[in-house]
C-alpha atoms as a PDB file:
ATOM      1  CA  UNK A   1      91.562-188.967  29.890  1.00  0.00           C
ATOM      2  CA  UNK A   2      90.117-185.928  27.668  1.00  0.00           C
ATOM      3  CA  UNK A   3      92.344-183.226  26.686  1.00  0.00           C
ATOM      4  CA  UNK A   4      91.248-179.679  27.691  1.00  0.00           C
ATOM      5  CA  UNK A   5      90.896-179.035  24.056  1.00  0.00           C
ATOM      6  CA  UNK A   6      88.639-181.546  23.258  1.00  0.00           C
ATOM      7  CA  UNK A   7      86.404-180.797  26.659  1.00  0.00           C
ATOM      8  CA  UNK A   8      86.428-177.200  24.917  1.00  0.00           C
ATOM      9  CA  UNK A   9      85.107-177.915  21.604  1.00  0.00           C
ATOM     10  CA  UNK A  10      82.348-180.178  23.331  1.00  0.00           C
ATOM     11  CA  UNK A  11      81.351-177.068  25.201  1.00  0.00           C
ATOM     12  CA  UNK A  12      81.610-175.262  22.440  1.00  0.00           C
ATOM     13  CA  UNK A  13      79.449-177.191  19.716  1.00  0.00           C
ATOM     14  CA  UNK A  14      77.192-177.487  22.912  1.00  0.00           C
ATOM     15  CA  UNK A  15      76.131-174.104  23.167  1.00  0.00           C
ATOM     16  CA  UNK A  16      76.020-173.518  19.473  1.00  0.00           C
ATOM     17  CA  UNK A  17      73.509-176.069  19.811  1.00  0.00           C
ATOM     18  CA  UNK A  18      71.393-174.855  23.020  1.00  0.00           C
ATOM     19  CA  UNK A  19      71.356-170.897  20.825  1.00  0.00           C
ATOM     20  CA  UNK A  20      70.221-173.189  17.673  1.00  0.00           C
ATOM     21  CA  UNK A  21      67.221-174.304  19.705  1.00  0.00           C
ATOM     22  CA  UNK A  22      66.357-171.694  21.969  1.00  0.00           C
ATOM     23  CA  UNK A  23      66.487-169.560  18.658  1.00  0.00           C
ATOM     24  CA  UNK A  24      64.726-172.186  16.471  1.00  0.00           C
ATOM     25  CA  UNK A  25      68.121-171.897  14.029  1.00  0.00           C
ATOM     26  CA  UNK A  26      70.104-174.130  12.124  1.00  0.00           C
ATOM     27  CA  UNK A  27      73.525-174.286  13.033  1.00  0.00           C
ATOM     28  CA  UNK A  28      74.377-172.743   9.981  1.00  0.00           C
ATOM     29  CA  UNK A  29      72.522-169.594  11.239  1.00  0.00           C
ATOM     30  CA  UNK A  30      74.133-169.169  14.363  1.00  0.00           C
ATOM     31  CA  UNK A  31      77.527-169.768  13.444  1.00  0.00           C
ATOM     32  CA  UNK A  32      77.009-167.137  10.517  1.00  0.00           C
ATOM     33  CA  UNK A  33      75.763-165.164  13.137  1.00  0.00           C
ATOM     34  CA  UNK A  34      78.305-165.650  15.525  1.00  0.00           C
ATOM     35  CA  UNK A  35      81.198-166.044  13.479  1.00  0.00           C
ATOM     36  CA  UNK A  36      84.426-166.757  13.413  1.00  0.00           C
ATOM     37  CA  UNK A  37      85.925-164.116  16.565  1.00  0.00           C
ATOM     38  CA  UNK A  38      83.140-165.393  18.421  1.00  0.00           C
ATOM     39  CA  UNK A  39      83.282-169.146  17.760  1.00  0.00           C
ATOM     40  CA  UNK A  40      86.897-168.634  18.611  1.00  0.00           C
ATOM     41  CA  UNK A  41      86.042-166.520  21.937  1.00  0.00           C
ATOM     42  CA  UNK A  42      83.702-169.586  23.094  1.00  0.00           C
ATOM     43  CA  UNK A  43      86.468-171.836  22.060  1.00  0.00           C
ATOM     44  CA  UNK A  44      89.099-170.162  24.378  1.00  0.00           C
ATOM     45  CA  UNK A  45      86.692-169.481  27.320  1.00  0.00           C
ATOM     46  CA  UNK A  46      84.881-172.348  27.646  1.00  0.00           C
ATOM     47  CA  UNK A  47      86.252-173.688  31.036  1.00  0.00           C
ATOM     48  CA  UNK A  48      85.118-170.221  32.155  1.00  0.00           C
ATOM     49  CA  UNK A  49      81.368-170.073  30.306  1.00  0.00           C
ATOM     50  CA  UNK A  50      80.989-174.069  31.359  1.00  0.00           C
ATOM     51  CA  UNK A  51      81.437-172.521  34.849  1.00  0.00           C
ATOM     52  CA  UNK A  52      78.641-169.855  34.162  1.00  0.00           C
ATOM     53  CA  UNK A  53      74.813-170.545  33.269  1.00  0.00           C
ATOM     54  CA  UNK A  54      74.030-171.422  29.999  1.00  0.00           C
ATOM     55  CA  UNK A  55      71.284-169.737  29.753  1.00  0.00           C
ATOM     56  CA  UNK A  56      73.431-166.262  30.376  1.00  0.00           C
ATOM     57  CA  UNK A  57      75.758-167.425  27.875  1.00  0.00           C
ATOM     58  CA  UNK A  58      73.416-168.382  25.087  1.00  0.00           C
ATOM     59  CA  UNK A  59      71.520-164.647  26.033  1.00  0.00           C
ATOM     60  CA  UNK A  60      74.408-162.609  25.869  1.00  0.00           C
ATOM     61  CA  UNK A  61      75.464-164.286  22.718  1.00  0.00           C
ATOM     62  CA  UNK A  62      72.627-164.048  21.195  1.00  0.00           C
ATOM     63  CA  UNK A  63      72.306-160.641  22.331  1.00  0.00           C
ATOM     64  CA  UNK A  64      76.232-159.671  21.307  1.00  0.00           C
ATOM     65  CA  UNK A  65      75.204-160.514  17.723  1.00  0.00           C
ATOM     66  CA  UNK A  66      71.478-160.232  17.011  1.00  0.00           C
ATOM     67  CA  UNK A  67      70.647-163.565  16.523  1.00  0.00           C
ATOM     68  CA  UNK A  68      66.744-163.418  16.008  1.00  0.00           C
ATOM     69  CA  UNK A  69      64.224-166.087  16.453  1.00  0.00           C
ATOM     70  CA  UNK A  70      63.935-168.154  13.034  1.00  0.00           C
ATOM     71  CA  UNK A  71      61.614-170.896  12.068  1.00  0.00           C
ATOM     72  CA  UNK A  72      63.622-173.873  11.810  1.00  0.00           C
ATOM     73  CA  UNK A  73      61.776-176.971  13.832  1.00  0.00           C
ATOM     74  CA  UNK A  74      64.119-180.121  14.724  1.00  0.00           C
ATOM     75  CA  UNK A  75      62.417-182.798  13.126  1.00  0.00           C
ATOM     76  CA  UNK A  76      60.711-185.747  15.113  1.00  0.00           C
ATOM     77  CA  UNK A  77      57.295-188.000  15.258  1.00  0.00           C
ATOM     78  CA  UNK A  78      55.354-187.153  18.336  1.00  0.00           C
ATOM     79  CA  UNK A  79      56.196-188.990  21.466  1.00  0.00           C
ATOM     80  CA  UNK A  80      59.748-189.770  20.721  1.00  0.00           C
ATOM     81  CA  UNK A  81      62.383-187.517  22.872  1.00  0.00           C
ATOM     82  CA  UNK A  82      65.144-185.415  21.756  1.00  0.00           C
ATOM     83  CA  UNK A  83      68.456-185.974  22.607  1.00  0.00           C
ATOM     84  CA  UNK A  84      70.143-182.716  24.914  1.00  0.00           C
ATOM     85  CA  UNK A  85      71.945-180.597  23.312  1.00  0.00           C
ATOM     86  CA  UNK A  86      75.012-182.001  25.341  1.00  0.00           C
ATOM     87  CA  UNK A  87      74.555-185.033  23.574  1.00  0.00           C
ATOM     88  CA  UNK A  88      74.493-183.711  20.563  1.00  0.00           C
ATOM     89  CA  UNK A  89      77.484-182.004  21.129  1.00  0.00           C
ATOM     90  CA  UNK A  90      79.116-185.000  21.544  1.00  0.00           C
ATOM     91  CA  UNK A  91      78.478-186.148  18.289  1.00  0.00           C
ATOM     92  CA  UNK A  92      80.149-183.092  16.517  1.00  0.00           C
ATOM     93  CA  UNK A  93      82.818-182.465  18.717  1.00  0.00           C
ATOM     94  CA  UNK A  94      83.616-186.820  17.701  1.00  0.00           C
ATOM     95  CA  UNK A  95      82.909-185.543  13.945  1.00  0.00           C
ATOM     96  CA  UNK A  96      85.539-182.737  13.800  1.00  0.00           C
ATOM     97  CA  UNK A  97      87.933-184.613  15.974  1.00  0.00           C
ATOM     98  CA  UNK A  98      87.934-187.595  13.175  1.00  0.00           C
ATOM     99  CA  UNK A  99      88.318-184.925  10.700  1.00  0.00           C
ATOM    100  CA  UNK A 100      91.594-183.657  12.317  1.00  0.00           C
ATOM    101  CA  UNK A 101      92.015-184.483  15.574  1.00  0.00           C
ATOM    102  CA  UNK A 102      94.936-180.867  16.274  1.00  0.00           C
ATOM    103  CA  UNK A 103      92.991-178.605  18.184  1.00  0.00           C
ATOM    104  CA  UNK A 104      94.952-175.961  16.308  1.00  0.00           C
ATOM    105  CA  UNK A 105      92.262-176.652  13.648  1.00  0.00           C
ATOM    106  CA  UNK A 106      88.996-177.267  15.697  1.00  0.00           C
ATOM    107  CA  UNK A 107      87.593-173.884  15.064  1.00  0.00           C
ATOM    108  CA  UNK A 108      87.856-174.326  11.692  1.00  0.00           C
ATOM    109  CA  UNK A 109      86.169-177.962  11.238  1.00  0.00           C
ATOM    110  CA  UNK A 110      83.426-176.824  13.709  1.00  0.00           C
ATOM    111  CA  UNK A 111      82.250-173.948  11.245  1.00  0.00           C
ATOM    112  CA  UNK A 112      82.670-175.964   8.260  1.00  0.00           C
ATOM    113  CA  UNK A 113      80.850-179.097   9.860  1.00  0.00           C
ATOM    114  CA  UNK A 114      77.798-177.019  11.535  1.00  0.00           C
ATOM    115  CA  UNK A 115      77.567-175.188   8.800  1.00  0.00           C
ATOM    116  CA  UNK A 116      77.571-178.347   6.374  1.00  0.00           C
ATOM    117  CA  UNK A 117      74.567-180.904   4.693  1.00  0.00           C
ATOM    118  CA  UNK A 118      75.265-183.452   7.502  1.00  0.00           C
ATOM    119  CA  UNK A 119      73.449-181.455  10.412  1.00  0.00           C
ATOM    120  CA  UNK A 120      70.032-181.180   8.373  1.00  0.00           C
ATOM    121  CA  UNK A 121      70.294-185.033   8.385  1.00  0.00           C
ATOM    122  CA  UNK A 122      71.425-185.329  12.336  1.00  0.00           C
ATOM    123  CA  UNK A 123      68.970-182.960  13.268  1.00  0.00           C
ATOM    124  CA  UNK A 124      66.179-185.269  12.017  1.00  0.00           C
ATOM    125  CA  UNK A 125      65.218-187.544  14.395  1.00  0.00           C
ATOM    126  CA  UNK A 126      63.340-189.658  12.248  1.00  0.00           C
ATOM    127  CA  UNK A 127      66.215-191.103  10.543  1.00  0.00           C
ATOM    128  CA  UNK A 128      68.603-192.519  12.072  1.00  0.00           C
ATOM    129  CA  UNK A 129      71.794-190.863  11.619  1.00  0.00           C
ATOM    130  CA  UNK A 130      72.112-189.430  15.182  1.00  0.00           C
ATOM    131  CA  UNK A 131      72.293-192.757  16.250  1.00  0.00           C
ATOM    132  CA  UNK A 132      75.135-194.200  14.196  1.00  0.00           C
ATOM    133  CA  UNK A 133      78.579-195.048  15.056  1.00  0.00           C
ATOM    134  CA  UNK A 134      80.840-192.170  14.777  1.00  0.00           C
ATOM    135  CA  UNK A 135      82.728-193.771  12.321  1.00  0.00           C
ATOM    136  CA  UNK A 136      79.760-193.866   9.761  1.00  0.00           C
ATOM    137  CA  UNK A 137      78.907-190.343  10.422  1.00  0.00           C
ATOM    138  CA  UNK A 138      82.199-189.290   9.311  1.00  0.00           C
ATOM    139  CA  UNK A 139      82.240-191.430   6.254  1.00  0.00           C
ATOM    140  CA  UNK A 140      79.101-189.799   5.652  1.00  0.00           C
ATOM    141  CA  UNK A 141      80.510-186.476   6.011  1.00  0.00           C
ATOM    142  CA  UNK A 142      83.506-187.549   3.676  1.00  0.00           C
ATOM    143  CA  UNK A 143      81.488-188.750   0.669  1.00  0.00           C
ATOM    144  CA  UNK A 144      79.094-185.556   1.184  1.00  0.00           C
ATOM    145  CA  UNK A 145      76.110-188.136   1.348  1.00  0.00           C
ATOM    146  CA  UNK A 146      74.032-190.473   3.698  1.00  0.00           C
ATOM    147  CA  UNK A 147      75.887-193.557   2.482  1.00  0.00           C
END
């Protein structure tokens, strides 16, 4: 069974995702943007904003901290899918919990990971480093290059 913690930093990496997109971000953006109170705030709250629409969430977020719209396009060939941005919150909330797995530290892995070289290479579709094994993402992440 999933601790409460880690349910809360999946919601949370979530909806730093969902702003990323519906602002056309990187995640480095809109954690900068939201930073660190905020991050925290989502953190905290997130059985009560999972309860709420996202779309409310992400607005009054990106609202709350003048987020604009960027330019930043997810990169994929035409005809190929991208994966929700639940699912890719999956894959970083796995990626900070291999880094340290205390939730005590969550907050701060999640704005050093999102904000890090490793989401630029997630985010394209093309490759294939969304669909690796968790543990060669985070050996990735480790050496600080696409081994």
């Amino acid at each position: 069974m999933e601790r409460q913690e880690d349910n809360d930093l999946f919601y949370t990496c979530s909806l730093i995702e969902y702003i990323a997109r519906i602002t056309e971000n990187k995640k480095s953006v809109i954690v900068s943007k939201l930073g660190r109170e905020n991050i925290e705030k989502i953190y905290q709250l997130a059985s009560v904003y999972h309860a709420e629409n996202i779309d409310k969430v992400a607005s009054d977020f990106i609202e709350e901290c003048g987020i604009e719209k960027g330019n930043y396009c997810i990169q994929i060939d035409v005809g190929n899918s991208i994966p929700s941005y639940y699912d890719i919150g999956k894959v970083y909330k796995r990626l900070i919990i291999m880094i340290d797995n205390r939730p005590e530290y969550y907050v701060d892995n999640l704005i050093k990971v999102l904000s890090s070289w490793i989401i630029l290479e997630i985010d394209n579709y093309n490759s294939s480093m969304y669909y690796e094994n968790p543990s060669y993402i985070y050996a990735c992440y480790q050496e600080g290059k696409v081994l």
